[in-house]
Protein backbone atom coordinates (compact mmCIF):
# COMPACT_ATOMS: atom_id res chain seq x y z
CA UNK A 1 -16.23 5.38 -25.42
CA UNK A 2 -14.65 2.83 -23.32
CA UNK A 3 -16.14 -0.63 -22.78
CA UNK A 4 -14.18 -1.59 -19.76
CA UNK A 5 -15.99 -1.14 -16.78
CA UNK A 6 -14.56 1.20 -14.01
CA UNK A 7 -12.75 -0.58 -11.15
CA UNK A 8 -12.57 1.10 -7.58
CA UNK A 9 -10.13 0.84 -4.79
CA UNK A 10 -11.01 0.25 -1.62
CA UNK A 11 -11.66 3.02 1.00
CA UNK A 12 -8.39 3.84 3.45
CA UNK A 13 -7.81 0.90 6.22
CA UNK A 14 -6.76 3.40 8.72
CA UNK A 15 -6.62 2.99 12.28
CA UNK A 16 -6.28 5.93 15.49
CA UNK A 17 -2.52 7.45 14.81
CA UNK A 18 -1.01 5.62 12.26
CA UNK A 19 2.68 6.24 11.99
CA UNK A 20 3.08 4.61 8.48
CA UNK A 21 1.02 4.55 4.99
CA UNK A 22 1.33 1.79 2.72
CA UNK A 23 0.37 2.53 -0.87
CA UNK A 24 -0.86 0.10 -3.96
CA UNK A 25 -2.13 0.74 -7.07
CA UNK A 26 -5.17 -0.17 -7.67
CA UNK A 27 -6.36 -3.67 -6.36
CA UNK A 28 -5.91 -6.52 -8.35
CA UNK A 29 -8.94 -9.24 -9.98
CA UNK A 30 -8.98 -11.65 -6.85
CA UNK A 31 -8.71 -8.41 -4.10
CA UNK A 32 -12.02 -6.66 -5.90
CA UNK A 33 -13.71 -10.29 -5.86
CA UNK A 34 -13.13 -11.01 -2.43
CA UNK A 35 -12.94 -6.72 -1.73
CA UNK A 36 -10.18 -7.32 0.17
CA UNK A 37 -5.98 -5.70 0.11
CA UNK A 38 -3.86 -7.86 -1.50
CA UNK A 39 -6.29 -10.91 -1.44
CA UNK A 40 -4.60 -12.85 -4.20
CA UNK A 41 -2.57 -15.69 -2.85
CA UNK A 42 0.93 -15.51 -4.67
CA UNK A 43 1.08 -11.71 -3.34
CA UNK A 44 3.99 -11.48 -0.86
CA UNK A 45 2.24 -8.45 0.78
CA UNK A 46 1.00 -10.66 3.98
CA UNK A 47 3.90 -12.72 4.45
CA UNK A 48 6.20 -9.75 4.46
CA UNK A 49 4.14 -7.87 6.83
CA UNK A 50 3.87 -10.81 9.00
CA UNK A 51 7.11 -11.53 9.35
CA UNK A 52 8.12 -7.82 10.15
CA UNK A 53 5.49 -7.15 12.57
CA UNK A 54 5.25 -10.51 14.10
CA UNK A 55 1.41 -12.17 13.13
CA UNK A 56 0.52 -14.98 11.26
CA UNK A 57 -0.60 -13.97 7.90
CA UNK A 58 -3.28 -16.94 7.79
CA UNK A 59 -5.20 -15.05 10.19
CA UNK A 60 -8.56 -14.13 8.86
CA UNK A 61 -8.82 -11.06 7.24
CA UNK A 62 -10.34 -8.86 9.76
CA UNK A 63 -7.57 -9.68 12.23
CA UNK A 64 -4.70 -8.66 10.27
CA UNK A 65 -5.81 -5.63 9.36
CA UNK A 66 -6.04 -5.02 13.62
CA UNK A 67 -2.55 -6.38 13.57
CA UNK A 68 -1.60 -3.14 10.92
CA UNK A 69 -3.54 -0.71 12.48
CA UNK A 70 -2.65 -1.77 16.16
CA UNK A 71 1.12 -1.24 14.65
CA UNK A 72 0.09 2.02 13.12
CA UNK A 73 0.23 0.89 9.34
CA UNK A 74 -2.42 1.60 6.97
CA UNK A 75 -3.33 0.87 3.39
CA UNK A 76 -4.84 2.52 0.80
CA UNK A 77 -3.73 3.03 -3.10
CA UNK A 78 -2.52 5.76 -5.14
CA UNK A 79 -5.91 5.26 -7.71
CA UNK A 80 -8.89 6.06 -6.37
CA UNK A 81 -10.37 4.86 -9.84
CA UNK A 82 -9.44 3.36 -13.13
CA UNK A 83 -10.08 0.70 -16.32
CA UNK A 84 -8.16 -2.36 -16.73
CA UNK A 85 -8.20 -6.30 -18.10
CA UNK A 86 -6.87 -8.74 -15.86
CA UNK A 87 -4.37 -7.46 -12.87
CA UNK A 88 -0.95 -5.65 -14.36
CA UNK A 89 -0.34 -2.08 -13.63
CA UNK A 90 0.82 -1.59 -17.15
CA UNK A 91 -2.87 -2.56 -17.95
CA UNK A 92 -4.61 0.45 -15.62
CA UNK A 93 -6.03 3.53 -18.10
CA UNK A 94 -8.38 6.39 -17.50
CA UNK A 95 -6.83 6.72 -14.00
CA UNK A 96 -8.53 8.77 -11.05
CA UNK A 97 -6.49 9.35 -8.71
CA UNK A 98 -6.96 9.04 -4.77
CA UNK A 99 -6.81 12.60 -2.31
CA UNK A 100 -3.69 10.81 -0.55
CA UNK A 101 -2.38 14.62 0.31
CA UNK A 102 -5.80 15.01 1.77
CA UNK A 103 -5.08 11.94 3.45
CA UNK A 104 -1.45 12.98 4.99
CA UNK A 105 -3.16 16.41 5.95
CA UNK A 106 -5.87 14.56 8.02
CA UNK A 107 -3.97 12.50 10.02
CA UNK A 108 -0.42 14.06 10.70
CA UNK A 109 1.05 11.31 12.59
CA UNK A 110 1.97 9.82 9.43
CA UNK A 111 5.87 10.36 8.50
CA UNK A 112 6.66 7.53 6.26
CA UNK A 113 4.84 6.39 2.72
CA UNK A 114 5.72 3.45 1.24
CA UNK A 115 4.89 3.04 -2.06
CA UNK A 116 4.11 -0.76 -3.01
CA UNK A 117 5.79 -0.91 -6.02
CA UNK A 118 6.31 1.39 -9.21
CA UNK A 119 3.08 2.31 -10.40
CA UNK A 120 1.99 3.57 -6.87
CA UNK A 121 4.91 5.70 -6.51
CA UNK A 122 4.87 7.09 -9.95
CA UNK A 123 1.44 7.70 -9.92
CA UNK A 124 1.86 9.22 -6.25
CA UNK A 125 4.26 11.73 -7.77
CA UNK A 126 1.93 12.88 -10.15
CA UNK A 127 -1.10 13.04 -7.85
CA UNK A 128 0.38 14.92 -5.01
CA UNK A 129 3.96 16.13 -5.91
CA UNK A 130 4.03 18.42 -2.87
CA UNK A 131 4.18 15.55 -0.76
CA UNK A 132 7.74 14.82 -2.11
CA UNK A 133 8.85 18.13 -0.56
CA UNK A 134 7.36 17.53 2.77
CA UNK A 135 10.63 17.32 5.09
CA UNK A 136 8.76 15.57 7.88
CA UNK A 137 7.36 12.90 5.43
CA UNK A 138 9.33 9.89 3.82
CA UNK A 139 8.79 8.33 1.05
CA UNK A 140 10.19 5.31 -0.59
CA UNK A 141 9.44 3.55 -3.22
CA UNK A 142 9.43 -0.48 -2.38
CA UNK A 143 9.71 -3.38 -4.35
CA UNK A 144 6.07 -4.60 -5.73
CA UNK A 145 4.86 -7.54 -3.73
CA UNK A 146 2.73 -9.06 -6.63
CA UNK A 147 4.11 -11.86 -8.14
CA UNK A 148 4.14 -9.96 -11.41
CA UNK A 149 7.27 -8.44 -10.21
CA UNK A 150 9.06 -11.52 -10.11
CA UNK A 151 12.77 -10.24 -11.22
CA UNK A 152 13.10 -10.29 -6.99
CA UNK A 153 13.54 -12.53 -5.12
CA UNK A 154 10.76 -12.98 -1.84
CA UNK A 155 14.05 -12.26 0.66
CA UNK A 156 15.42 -9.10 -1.16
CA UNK A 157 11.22 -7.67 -1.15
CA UNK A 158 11.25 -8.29 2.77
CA UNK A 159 14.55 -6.99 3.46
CA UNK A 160 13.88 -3.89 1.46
CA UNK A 161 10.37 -3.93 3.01
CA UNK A 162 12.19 -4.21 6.54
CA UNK A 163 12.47 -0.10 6.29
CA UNK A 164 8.68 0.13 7.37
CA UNK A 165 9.61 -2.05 10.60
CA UNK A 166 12.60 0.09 11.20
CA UNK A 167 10.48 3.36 10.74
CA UNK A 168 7.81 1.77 13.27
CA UNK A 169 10.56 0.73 16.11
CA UNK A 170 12.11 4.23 15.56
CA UNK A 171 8.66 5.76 16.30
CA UNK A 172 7.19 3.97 18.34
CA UNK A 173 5.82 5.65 21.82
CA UNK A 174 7.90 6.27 24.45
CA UNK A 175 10.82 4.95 21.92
């Protein structure tokens, strides 16, 4: 029997035709309490996607979630479910995985997954390994934006991070 309670992620942010999937983990303390992606301040996940897509990342909530979705990005996480004290990855057990195939197969303008760190890809290859194979679907695995992962510095996340704004301008309509 487990004493830790059971911590949920959030239902997809998805928007009409998105061309790119970002993936967590599992959302962290301060994202539950406020139930919102990557809600805790020190995350880089807002600046970075500010800066590539061009919004502030002080806007409220709501609005830069239109400024993914009017780009065509949307979030979700690789654990649909799981236990854990405090925040770290290392710290998630009794993991239930999210239907991100199901995902993929629902909305086929998606061609590019990026995997917010190591625990979302890794768990993303166990999940749905046939998504690996998919020749029309890329996948890479990016450098965690928590500040956890903090063997990076915040330039060398956003440049690696700059592949989902190259995937965008390469997609875009009419481009």
């Amino acid at each position: 029997m487990n004493a830790l309670p059971l911590k949920r992620s959030f239902p997809p942010m998805i928007g009409r035709d998105p061309r790119v999937l970002i993936l967590g983990s599992l959302p962290g303390e301060e994202s539950l309490r406020q139930q919102q992606y990557y809600a805790f301040k020190h995350n880089a996940f807002w600046r970075i996607m500010g800066e590539l897509l061009d919004f502030d990342p002080a806007l409220p909530y709501e609005e830069r979630l239109a400024a993914l979705r009017g780009a065509g990005v949307a979030l979700w996480d690789t654990i649909g479910a799981g236990r854990r004290t405090g925040s770290l990855d290392t710290k998630i057990r009794d993991i239930e995985p999210n239907p991100v195939a199901q995902l993929i197969a629902n909305h086929p303008t998606i061609g590019f997954i990026g995997c917010n760190g190591g625990k979302s890809f890794e768990q993303l290859k166990r999940s749905a390994p046939e998504l690996f194979a998919n020749q029309n679907l890329v996948i890479l695995r990016l450098p965690s934006t928590s500040p956890a992962a903090a063997a990076m510095r915040y330039e060398e996340k956003r440049d690696a991070w700059k592949a989902v704004a190259e995937f965008l301008q390469k997609t875009a309509p009419g481009g």
